[in-house]
PDB file of N, CA and C in Angstrom:
ATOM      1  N   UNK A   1      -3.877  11.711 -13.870  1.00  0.00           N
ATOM      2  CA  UNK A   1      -4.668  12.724 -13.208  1.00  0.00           C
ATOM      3  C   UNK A   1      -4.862  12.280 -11.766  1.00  0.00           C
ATOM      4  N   UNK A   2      -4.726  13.532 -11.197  1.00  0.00           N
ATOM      5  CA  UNK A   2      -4.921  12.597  -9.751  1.00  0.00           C
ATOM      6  C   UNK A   2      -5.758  13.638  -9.345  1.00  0.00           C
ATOM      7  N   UNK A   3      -6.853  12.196  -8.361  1.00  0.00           N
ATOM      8  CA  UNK A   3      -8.177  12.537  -7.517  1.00  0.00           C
ATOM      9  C   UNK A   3      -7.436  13.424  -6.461  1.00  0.00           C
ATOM     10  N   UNK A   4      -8.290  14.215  -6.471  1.00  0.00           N
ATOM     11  CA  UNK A   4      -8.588  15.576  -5.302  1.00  0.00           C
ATOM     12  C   UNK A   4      -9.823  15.166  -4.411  1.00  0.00           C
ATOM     13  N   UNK A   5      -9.836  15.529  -2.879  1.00  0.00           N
ATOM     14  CA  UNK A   5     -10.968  15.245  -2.201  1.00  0.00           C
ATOM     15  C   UNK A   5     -12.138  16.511  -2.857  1.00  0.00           C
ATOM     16  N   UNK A   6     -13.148  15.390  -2.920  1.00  0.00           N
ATOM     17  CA  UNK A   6     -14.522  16.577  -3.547  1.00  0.00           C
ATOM     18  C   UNK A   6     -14.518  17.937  -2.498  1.00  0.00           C
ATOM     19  N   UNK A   7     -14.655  18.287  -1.106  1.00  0.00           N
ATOM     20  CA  UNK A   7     -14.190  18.984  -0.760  1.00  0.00           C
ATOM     21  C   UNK A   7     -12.981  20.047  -1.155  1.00  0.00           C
ATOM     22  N   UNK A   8     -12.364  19.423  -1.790  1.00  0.00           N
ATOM     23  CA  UNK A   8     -10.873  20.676  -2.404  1.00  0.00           C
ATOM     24  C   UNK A   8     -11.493  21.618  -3.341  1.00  0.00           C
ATOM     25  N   UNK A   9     -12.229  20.844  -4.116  1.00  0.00           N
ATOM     26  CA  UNK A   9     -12.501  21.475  -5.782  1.00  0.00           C
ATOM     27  C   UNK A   9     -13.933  22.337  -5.371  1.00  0.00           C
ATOM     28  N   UNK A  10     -13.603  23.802  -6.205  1.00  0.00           N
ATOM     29  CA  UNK A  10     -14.352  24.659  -6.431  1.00  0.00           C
ATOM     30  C   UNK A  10     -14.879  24.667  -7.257  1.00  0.00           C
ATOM     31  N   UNK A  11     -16.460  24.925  -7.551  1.00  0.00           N
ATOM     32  CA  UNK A  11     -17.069  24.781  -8.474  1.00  0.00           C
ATOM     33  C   UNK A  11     -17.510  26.238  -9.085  1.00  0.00           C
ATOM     34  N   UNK A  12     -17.542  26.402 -10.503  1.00  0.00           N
ATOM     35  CA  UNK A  12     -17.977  27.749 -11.173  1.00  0.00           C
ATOM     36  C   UNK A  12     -19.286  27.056 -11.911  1.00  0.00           C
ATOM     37  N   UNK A  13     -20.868  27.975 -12.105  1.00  0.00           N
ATOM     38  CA  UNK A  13     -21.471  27.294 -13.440  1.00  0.00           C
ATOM     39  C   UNK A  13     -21.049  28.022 -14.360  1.00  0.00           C
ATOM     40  N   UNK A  14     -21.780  27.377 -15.353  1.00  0.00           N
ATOM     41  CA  UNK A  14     -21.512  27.239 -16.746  1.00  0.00           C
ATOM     42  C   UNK A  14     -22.531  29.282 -16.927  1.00  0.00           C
ATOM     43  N   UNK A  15     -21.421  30.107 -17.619  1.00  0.00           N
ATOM     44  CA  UNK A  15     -21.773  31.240 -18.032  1.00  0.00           C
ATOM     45  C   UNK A  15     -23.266  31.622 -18.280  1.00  0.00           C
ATOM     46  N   UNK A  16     -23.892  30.377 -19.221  1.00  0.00           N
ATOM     47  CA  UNK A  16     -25.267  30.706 -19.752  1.00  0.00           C
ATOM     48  C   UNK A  16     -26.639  29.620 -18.850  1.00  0.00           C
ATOM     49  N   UNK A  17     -25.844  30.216 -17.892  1.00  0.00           N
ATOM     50  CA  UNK A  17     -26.834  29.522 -16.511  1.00  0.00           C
ATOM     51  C   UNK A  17     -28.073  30.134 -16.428  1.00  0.00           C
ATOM     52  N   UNK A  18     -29.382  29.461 -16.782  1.00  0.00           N
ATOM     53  CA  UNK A  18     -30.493  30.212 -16.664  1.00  0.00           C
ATOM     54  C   UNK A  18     -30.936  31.041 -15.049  1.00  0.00           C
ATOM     55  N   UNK A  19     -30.343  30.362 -13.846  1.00  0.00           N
ATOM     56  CA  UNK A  19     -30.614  30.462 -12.922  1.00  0.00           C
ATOM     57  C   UNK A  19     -31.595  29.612 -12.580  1.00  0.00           C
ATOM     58  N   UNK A  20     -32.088  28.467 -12.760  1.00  0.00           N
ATOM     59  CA  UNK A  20     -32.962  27.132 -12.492  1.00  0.00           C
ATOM     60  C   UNK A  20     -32.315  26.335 -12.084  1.00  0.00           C
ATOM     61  N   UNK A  21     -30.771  26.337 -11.640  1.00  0.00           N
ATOM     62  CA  UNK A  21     -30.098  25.260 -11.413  1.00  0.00           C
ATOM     63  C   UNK A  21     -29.660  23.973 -12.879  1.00  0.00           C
ATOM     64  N   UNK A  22     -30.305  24.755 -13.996  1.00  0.00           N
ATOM     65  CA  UNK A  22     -30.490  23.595 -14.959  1.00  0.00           C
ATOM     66  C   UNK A  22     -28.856  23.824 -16.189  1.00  0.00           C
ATOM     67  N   UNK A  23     -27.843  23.937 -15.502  1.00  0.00           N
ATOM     68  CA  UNK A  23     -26.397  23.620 -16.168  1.00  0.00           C
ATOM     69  C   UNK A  23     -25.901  22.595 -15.092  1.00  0.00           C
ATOM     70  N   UNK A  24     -24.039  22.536 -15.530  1.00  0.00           N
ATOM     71  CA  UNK A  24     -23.308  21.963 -15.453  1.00  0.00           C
ATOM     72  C   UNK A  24     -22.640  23.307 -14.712  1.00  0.00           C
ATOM     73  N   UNK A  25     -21.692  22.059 -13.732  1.00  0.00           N
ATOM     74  CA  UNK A  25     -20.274  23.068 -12.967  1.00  0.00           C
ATOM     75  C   UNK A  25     -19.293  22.781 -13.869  1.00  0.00           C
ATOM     76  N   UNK A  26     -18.344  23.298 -13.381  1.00  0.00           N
ATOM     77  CA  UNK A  26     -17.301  23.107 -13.648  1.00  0.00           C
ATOM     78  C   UNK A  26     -15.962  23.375 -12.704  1.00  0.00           C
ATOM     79  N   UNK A  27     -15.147  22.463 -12.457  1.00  0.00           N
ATOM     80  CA  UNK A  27     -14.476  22.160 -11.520  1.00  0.00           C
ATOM     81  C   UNK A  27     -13.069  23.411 -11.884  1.00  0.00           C
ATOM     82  N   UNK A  28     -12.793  24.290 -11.020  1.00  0.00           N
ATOM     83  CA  UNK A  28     -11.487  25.009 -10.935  1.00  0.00           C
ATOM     84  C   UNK A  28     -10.276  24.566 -11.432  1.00  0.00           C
ATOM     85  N   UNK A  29     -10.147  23.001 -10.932  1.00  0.00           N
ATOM     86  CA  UNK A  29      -9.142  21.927 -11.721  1.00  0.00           C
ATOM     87  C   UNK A  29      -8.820  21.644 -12.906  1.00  0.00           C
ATOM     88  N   UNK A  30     -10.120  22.109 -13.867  1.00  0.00           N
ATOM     89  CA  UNK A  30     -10.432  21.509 -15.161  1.00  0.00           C
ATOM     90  C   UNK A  30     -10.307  20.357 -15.445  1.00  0.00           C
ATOM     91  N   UNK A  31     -10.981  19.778 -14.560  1.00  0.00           N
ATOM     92  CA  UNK A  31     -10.420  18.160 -14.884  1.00  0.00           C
ATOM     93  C   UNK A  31     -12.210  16.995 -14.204  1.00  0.00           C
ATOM     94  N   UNK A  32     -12.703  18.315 -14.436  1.00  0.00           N
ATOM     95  CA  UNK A  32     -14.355  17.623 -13.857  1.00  0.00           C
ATOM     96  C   UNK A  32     -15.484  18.483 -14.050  1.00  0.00           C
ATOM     97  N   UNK A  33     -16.822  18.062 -14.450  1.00  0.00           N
ATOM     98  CA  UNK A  33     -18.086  18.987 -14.974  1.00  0.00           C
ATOM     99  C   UNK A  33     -18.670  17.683 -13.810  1.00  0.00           C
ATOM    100  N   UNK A  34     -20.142  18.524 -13.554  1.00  0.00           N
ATOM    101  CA  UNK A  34     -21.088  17.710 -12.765  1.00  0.00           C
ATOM    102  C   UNK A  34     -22.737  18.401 -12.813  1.00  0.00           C
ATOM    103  N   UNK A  35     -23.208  17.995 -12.581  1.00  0.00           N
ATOM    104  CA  UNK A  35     -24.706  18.518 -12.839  1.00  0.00           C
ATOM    105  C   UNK A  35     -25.361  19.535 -11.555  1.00  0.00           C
ATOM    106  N   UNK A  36     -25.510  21.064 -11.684  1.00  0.00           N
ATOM    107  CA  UNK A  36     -25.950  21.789 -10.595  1.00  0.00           C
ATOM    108  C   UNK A  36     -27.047  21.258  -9.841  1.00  0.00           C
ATOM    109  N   UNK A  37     -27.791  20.485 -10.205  1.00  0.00           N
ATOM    110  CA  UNK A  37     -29.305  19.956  -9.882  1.00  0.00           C
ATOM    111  C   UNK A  37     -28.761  19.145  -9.246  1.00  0.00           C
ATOM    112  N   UNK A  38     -27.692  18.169  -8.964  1.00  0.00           N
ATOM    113  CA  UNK A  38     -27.409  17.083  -8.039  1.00  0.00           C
ATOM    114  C   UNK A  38     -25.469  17.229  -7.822  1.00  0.00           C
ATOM    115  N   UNK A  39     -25.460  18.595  -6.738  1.00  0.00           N
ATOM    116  CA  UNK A  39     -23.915  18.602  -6.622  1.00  0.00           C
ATOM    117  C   UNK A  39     -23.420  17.521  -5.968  1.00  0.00           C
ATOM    118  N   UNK A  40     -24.259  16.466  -5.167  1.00  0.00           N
ATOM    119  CA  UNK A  40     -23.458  15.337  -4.820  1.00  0.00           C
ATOM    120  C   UNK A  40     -23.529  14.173  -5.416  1.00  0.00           C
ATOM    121  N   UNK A  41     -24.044  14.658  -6.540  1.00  0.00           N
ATOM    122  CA  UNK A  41     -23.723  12.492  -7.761  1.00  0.00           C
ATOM    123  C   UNK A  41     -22.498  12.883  -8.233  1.00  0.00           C
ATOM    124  N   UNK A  42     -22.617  12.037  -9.343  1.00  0.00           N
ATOM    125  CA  UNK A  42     -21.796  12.096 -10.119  1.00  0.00           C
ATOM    126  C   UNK A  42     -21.235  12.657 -10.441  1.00  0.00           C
ATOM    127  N   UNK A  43     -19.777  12.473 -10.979  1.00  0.00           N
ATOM    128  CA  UNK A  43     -19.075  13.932 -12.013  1.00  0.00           C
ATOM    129  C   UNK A  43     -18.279  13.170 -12.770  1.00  0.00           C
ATOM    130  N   UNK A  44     -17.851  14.023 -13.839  1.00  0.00           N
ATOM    131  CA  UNK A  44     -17.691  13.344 -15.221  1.00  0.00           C
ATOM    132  C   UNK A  44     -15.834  14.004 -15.232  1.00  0.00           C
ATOM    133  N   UNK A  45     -14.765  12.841 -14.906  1.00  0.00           N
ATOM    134  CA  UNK A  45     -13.936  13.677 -14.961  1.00  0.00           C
ATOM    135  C   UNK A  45     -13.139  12.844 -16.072  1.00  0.00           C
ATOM    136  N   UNK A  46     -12.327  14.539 -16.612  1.00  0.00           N
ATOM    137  CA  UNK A  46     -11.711  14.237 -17.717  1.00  0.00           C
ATOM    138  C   UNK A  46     -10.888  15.545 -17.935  1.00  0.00           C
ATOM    139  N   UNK A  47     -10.204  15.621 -19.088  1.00  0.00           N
ATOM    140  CA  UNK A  47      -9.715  16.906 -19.491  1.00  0.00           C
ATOM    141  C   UNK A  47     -10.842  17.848 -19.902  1.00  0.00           C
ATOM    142  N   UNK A  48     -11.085  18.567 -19.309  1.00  0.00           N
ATOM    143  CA  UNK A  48     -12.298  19.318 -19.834  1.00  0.00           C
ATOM    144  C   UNK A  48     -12.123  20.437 -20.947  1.00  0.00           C
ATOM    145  N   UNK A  49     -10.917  20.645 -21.239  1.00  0.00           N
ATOM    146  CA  UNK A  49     -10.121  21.546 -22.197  1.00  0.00           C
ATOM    147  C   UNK A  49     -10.779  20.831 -23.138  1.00  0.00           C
ATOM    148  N   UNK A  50      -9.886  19.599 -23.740  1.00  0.00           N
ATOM    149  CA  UNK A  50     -10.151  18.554 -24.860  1.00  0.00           C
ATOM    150  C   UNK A  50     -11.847  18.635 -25.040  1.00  0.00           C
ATOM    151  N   UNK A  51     -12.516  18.415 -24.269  1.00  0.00           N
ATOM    152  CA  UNK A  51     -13.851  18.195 -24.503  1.00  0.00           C
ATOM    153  C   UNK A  51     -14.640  19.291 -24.863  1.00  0.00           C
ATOM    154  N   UNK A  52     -14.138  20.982 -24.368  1.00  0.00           N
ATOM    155  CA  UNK A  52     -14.677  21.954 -24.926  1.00  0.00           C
ATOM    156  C   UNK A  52     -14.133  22.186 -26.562  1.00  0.00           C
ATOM    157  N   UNK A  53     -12.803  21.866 -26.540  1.00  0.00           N
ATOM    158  CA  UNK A  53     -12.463  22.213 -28.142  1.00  0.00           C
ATOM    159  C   UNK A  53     -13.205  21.635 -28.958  1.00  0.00           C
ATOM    160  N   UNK A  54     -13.645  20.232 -28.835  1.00  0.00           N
ATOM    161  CA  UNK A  54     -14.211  19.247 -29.425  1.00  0.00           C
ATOM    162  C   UNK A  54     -15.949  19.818 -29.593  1.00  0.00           C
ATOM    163  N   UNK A  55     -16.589  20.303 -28.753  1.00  0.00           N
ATOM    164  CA  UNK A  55     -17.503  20.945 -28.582  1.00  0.00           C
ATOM    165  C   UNK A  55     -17.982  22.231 -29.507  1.00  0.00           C
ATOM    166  N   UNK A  56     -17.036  23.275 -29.994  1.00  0.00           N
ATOM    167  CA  UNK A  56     -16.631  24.112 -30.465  1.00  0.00           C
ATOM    168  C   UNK A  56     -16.433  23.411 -31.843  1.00  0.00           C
ATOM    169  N   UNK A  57     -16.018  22.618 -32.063  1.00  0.00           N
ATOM    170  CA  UNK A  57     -15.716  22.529 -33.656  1.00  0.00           C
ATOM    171  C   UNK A  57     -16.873  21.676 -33.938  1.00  0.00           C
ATOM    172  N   UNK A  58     -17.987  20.831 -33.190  1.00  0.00           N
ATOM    173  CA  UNK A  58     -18.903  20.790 -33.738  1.00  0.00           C
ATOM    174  C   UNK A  58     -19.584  21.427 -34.504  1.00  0.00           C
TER     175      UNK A  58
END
């Protein structure tokens, strides 16, 4: 997987966004989620496909 400058990546939230800022983004790339409440920490990158299927069959 290769890093993209944080600048490149567009962020969408998460559908069932209360509007409090209190979800997750999600990166255009699919390859990164991060927390709306702090768009400049952290982000959690990975296949984000894999991690929703996995999510779903919980």
């Amino acid at each position: 997987m290769s890093a993209r400058p944080v600048e490149a990546i567009r962020w969408r939230k998460a559908s069932r966004s209360d509007g409090n800022d209190t979800c997750v983004e999600l990166a255009n790339t699919l390859d990164a989620l991060r927390d709306s409440k702090n768009p400049g920490g952290p982000m959690i990158r990975g296949d984000v496909r894999q991690l929703l299927r996995a999510v779903r069959m919980a």
